[in-house]
C-alpha atoms as a PDB file:
ATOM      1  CA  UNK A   1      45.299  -4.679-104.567  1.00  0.00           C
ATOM      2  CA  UNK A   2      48.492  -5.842-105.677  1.00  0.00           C
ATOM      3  CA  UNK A   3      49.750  -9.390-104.772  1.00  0.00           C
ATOM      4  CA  UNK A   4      52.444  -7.772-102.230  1.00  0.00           C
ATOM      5  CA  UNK A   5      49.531  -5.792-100.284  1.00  0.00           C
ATOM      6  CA  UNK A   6      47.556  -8.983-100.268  1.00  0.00           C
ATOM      7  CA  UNK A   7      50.128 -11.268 -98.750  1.00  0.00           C
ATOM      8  CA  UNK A   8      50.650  -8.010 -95.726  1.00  0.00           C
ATOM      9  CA  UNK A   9      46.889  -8.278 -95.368  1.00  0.00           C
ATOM     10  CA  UNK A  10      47.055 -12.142 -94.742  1.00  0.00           C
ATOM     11  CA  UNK A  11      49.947 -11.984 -92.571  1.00  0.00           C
ATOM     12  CA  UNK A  12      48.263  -9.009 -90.070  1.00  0.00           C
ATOM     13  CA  UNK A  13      45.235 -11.017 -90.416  1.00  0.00           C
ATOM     14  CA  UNK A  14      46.905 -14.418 -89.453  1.00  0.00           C
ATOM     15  CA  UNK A  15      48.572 -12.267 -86.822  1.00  0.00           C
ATOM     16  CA  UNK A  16      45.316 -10.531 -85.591  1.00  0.00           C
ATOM     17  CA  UNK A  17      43.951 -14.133 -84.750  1.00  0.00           C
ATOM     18  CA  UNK A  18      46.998 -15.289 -82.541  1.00  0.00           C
ATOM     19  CA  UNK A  19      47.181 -12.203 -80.795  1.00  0.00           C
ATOM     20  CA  UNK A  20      43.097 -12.220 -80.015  1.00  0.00           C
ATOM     21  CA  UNK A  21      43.638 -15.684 -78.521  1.00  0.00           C
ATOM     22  CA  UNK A  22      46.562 -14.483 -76.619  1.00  0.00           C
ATOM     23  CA  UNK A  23      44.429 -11.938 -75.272  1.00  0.00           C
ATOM     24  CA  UNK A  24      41.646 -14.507 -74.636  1.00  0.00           C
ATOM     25  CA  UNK A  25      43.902 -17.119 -73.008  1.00  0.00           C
ATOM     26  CA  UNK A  26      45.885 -14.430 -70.766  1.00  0.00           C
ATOM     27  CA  UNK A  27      42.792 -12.893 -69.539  1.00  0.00           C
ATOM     28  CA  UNK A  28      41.092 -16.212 -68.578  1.00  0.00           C
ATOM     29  CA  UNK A  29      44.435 -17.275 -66.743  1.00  0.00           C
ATOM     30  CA  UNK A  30      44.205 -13.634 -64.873  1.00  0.00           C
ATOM     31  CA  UNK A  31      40.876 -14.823 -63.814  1.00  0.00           C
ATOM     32  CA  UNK A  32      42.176 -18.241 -62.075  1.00  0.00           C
ATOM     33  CA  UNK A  33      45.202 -16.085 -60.446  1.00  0.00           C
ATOM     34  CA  UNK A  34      43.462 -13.293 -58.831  1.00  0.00           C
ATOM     35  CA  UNK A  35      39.919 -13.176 -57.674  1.00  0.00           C
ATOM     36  CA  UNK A  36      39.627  -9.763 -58.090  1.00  0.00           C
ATOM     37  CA  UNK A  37      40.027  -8.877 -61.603  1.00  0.00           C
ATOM     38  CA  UNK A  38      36.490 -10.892 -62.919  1.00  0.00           C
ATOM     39  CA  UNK A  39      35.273  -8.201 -64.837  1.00  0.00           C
ATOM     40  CA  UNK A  40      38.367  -7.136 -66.275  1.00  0.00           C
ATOM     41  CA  UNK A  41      39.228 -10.780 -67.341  1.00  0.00           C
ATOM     42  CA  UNK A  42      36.120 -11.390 -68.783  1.00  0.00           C
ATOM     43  CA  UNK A  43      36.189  -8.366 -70.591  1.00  0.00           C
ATOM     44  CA  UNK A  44      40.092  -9.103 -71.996  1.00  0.00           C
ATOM     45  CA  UNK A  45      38.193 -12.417 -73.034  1.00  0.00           C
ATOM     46  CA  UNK A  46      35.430 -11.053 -75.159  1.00  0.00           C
ATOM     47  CA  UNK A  47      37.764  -8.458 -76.575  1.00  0.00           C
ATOM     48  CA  UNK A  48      40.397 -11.464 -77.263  1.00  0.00           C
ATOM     49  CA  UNK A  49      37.819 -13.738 -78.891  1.00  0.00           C
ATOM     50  CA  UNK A  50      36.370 -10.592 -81.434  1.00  0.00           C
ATOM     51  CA  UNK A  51      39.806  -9.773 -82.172  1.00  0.00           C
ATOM     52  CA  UNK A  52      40.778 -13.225 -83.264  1.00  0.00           C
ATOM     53  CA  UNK A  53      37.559 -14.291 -85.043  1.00  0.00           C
ATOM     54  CA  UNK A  54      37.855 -10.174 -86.737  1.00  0.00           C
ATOM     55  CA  UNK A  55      41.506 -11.461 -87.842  1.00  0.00           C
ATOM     56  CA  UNK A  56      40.331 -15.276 -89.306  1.00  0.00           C
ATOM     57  CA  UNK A  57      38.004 -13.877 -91.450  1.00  0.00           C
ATOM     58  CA  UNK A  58      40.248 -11.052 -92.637  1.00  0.00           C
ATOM     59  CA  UNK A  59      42.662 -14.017 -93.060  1.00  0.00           C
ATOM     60  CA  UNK A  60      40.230 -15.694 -94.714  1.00  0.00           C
ATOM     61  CA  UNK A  61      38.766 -13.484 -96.936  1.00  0.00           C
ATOM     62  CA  UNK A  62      42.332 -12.436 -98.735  1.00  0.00           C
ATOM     63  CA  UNK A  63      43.102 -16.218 -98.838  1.00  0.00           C
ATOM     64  CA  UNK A  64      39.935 -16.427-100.618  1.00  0.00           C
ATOM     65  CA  UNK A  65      40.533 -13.969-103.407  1.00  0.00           C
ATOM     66  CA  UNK A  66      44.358 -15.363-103.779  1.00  0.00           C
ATOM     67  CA  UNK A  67      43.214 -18.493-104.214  1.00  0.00           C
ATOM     68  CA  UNK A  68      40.685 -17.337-107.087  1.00  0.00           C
ATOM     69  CA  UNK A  69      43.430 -15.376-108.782  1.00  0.00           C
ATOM     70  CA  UNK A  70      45.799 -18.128-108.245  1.00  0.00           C
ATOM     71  CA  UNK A  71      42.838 -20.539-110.217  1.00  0.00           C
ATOM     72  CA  UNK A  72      42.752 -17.931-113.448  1.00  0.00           C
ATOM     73  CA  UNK A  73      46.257 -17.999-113.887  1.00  0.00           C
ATOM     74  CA  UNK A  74      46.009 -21.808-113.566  1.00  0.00           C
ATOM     75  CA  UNK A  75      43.183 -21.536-116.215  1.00  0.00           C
ATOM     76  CA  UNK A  76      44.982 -19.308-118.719  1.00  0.00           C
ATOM     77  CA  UNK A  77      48.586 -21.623-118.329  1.00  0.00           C
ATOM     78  CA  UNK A  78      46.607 -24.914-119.049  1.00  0.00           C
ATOM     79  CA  UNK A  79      44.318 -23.311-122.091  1.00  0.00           C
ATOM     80  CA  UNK A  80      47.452 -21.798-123.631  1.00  0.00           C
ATOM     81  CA  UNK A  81      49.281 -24.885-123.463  1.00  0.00           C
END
């Protein structure tokens, strides 16, 4: 994957994680509001929570490879003075 497609990838996955706890935060404040909508809330909340934790480590594991690649070029620069 090519440095471009890897920054996209970090910045849906960063984005993935906000909108999760959006989704997790807006659901439990539909809960307070409205007595009725329990199971939906909770449901908005579980779905919110796997959607941001699914976008972290998405997040996380493209930061994870940049930051390797970043080190080898690091590496190379310092050993070829």
């Amino acid at each position: 994957m090519d440095v471009g497609h890897e920054q996209t990838v970090i910045a849906v996955g960063h984005k993935t994680a906000q909108l999760g706890g959006g989704l997790a935060l807006g659901s439990g404040v539909t809960a307070k509001l409205a007595e009725n909508y329990d199971a939906i809330a909770s449901l908005g909340v579980l779905v919110g929570i796997a959607v941001g934790v699914f976008g972290l480590f998405v997040q996380l594991h493209y930061q994870k490879k940049r930051d390797k690649r970043e080190q080898l070029l690091h590496d190379r620069r310092m050993r070829n003075g």
